[in-house]
Protein backbone atom coordinates (compact mmCIF):
# COMPACT_ATOMS: atom_id res chain seq x y z
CA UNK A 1 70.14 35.39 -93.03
CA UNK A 2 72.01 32.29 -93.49
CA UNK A 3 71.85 30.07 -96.55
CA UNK A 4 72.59 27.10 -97.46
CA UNK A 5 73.43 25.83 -101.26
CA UNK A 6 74.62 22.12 -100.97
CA UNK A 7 72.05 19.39 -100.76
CA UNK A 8 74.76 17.70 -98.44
CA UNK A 9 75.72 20.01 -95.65
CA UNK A 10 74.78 18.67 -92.28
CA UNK A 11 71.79 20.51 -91.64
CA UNK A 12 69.87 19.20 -94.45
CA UNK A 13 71.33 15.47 -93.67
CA UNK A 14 69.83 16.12 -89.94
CA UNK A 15 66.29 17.13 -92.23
CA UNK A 16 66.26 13.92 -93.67
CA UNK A 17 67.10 12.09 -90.57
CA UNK A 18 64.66 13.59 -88.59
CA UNK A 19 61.89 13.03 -91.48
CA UNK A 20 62.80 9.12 -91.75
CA UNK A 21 64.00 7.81 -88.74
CA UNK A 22 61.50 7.58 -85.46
CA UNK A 23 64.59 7.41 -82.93
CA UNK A 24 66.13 10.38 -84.08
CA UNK A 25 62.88 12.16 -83.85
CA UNK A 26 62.39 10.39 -80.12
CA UNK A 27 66.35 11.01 -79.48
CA UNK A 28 66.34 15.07 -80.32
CA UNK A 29 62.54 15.53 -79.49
CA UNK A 30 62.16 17.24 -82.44
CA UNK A 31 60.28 16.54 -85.89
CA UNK A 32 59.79 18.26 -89.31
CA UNK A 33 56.67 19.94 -90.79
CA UNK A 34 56.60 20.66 -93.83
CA UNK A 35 54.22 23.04 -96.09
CA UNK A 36 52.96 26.87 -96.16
CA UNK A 37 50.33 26.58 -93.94
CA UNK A 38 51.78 24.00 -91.22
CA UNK A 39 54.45 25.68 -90.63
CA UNK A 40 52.61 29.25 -90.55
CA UNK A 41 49.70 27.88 -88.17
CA UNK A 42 51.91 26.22 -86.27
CA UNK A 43 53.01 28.20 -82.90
CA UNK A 44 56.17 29.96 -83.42
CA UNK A 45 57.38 29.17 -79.84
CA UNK A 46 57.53 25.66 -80.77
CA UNK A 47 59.56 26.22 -84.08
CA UNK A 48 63.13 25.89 -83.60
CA UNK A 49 64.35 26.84 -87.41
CA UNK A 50 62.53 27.39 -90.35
CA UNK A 51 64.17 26.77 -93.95
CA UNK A 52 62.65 28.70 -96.97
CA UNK A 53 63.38 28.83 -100.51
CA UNK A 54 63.75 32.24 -101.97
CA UNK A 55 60.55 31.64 -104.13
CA UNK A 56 58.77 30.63 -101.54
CA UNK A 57 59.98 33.42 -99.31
CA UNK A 58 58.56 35.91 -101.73
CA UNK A 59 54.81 33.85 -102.01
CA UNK A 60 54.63 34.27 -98.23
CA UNK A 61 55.23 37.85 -97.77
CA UNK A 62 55.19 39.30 -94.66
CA UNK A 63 53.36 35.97 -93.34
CA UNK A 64 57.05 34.76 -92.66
CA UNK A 65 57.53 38.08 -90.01
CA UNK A 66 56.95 36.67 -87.32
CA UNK A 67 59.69 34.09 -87.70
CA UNK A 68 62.49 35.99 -89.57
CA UNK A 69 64.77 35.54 -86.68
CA UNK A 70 64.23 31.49 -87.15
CA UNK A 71 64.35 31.69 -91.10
CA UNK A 72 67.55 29.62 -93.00
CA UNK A 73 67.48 29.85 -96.85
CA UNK A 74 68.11 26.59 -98.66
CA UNK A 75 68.56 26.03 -102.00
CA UNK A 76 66.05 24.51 -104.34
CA UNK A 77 68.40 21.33 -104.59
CA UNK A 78 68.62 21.18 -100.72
CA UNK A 79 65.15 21.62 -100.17
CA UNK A 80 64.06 18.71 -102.65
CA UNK A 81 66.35 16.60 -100.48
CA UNK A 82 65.48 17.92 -97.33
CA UNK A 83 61.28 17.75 -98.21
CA UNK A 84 59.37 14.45 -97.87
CA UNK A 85 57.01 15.61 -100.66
CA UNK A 86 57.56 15.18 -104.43
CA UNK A 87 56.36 18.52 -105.23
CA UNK A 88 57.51 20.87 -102.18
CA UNK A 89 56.39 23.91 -101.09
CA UNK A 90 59.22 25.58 -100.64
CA UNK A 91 59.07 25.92 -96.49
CA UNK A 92 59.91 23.49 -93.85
CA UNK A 93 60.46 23.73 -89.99
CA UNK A 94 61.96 22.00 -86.93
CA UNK A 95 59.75 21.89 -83.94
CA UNK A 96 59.63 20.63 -80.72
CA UNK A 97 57.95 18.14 -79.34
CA UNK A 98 54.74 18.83 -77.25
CA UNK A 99 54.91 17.02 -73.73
CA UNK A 100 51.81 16.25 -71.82
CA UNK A 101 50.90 13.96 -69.12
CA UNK A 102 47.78 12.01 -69.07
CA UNK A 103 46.00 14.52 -66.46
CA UNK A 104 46.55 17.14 -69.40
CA UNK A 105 43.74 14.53 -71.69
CA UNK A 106 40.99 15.26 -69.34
CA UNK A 107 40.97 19.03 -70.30
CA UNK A 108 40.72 20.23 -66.58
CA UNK A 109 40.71 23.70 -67.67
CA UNK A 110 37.96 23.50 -69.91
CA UNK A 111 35.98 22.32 -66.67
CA UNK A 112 35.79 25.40 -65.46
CA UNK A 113 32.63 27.22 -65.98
CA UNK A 114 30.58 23.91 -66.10
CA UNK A 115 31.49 23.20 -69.59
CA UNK A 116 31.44 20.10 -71.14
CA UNK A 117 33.35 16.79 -69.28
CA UNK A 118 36.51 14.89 -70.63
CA UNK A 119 35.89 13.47 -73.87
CA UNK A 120 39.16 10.91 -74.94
CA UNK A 121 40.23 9.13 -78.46
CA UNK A 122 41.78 6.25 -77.29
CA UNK A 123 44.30 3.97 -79.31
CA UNK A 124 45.79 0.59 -79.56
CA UNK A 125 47.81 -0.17 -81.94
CA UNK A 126 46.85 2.18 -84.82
CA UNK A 127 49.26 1.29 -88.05
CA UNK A 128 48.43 4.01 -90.67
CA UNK A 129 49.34 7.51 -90.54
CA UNK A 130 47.13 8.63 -92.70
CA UNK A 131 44.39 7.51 -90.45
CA UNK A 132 46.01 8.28 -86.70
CA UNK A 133 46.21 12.05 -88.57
CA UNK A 134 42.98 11.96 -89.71
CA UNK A 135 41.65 11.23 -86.26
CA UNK A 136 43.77 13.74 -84.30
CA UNK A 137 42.22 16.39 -87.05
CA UNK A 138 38.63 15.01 -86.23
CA UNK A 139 38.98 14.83 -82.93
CA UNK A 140 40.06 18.37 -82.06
CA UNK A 141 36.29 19.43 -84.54
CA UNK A 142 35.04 16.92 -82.31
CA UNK A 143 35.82 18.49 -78.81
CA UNK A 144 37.59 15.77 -77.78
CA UNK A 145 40.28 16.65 -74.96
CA UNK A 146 43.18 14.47 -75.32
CA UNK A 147 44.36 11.15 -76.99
CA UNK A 148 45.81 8.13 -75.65
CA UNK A 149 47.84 5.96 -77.75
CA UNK A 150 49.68 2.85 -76.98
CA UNK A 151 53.62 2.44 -77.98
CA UNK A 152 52.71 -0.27 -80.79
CA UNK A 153 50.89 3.07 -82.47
CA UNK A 154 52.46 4.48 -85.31
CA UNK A 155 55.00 7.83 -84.59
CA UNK A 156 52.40 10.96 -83.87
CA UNK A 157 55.86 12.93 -85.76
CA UNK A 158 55.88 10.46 -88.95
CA UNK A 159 55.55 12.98 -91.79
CA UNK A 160 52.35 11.78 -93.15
CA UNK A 161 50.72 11.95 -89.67
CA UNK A 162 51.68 15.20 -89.43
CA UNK A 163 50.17 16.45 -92.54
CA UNK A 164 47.46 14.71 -92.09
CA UNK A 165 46.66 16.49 -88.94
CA UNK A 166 46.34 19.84 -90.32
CA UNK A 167 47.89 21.48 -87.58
CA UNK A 168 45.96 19.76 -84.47
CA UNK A 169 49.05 18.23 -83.50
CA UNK A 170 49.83 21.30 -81.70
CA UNK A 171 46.52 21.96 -80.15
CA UNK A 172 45.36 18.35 -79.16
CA UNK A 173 46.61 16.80 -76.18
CA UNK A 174 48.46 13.22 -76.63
CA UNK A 175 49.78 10.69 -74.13
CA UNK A 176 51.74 7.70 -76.05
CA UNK A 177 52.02 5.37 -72.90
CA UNK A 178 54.14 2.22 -72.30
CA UNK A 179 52.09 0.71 -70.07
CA UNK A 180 48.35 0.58 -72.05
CA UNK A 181 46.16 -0.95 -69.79
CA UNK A 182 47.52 0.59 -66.71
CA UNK A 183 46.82 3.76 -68.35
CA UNK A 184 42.99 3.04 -69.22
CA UNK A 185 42.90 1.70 -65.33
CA UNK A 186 44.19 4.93 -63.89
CA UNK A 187 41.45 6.63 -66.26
CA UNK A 188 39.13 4.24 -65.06
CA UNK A 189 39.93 5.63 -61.32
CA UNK A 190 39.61 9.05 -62.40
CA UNK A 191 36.14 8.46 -63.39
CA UNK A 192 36.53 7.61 -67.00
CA UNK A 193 33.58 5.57 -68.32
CA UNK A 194 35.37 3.36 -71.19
CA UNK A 195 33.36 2.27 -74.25
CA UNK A 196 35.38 -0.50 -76.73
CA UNK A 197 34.33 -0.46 -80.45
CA UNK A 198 33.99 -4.07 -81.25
CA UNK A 199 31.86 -6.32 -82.47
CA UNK A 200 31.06 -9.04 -80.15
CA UNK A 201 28.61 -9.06 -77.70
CA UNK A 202 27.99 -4.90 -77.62
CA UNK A 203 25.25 -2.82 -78.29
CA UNK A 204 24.75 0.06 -81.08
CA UNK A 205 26.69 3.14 -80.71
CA UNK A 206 24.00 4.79 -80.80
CA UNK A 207 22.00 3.31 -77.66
CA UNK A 208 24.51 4.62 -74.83
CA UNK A 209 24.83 7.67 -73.50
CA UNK A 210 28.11 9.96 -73.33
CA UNK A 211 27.14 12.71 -71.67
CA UNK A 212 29.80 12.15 -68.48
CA UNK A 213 33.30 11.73 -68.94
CA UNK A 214 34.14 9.06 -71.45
CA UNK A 215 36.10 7.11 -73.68
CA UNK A 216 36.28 5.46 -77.20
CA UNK A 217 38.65 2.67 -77.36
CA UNK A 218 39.94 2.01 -81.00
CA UNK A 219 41.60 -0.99 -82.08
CA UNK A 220 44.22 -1.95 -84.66
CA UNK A 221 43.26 -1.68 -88.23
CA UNK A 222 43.89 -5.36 -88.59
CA UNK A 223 43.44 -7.12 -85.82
CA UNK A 224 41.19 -4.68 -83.69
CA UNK A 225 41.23 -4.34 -79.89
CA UNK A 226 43.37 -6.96 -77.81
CA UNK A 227 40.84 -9.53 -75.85
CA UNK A 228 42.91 -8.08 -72.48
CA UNK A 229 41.44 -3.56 -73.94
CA UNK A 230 37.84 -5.11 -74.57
CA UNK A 231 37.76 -6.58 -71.14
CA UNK A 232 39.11 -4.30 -69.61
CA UNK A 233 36.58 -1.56 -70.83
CA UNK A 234 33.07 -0.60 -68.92
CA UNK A 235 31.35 -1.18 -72.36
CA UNK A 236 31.22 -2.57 -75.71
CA UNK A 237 30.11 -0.77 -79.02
CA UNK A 238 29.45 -1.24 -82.59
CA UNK A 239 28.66 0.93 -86.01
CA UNK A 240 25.67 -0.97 -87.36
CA UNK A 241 26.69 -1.79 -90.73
CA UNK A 242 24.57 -2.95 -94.36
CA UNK A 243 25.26 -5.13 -96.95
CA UNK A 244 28.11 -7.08 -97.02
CA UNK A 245 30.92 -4.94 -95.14
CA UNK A 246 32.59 -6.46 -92.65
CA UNK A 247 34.35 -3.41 -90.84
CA UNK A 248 34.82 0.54 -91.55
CA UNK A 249 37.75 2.11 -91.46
CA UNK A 250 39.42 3.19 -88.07
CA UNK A 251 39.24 6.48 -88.62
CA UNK A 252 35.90 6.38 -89.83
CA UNK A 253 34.70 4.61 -87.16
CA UNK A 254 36.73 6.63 -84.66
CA UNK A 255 34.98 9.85 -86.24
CA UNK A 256 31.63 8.67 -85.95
CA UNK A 257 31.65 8.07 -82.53
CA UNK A 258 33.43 11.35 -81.26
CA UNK A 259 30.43 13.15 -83.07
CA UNK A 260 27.63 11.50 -81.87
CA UNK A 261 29.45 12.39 -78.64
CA UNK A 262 29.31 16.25 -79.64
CA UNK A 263 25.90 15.73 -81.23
CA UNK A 264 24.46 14.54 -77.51
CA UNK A 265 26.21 16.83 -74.90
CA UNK A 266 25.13 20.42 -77.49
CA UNK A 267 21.63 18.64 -77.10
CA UNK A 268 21.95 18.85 -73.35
């Protein structure tokens, strides 16, 4: 097994270039995960090299077998350059990057059978990773089957977003698209009912209906959807709100609609 010792050899400086900078992560279609159990859920045909401590090596036990041939030992002092957290784990991968189209979002395959229709997280703009995480995570315990993002949204391979997923990044479908409201008009065409969450001049959540193939538009955490998205869409939403709020968070927001989705197609 090789091993590296020196917090400045070349594969630890293409670590830390590939956990802060979005074009190299775009450029080699790669990305870093770090942490026991991200790296050990995630699929180990999508793992191009794993890097391990010797202490951690030993915690994992014969977790790590099924990617020995991947494994690279690194050196406490290369690994607390190499990690994006303060306190690391001890084990860190390179993985590829999952490619889908948008046809892969409408979850053909779960079609079959007369299971539940398409069911899409949709995304303009989203700014915090902590939150565009969070939703991917809901969203797959959601049964939602794919996610559309716009290019203004923050990296899906940003380390924090890819904690914060908890793994779904490799099971939930994603589309980041350049062209945003061509996109929702090709869903549109494919029989996508499109329901904005906004304020102005929309109805309760909780008085439509999203039993056929649908989905929830979510706007910037700032700023919300664009006047051009909210037109656009075949309906306009709200979360009914108390007190003197003005707004919940995205992901929030984002989470409660996806479930009262789930909640009314396991009634049907």
């Amino acid at each position: 097994m090789e091993e590296i010792t020196s917090a400045s050899n070349s594969r630890v400086r293409r670590l830390v270039l590939l956990r802060q900078k979005a074009k190299e992560r775009r450029q080699s279609q790669s990305f870093v995960i770090e942490g026991e159990r991200l790296v050990l859920d995630a699929p180990a045909e999508q793992l191009e090299e794993v890097y391990i401590t010797r202490a951690a090596l030993d915690r994992v036990g014969e977790r790590i077998k099924p990617l020995e041939g991947k494994l690279i030992l690194l050196s406490e002092d290369a690994m607390a350059k190499a990690a994006d957290t303060i306190s690391p784990q001890g084990i860190l991968a390179v993985a590829r990057q999952p490619q889908y189209i948008l046809q892969d979002l409408l979850g053909n395959r779960a079609l079959q059978g007369g299971r539940k229709p398409p069911l899409l997280l949709i995304l303009e703009d989203i700014q915090d990773p902590g939150n565009l995480g969070t939703m991917f995570r809901t969203a797959e315990a959601a049964g939602v089957t794919g996610i559309l993002m716009s290019r203004g949204t923050v990296d899906v391979f940003n380390p924090k977003t890819v904690r914060s997923t908890m793994s779904s990044v490799f099971r939930m479908p994603f589309v980041v698209t350049e062209d945003f409201h061509g996109a929702l008009r090709e869903l549109q065409e494919k029989g996508i009912r499109l329901y904005a969450a906004c304020l102005q001049e929309s109805r309760s959540y909780d008085r439509e209906t999203y039993l056929g193939s649908c989905g929830f538009l979510i706007g910037n955490e700032g700023n919300g959807l664009t006047e051009e998205t909210i037109r656009l869409a075949d309906a306009r939403i709200h979360i009914p709100m108390e007190g003197s709020i003005e707004s919940l968070n995205a992901a929030m927001s984002a989470g409660i609609l996806m479930y009262e989705a789930m909640r009314q197609r396991h009634l049907q």
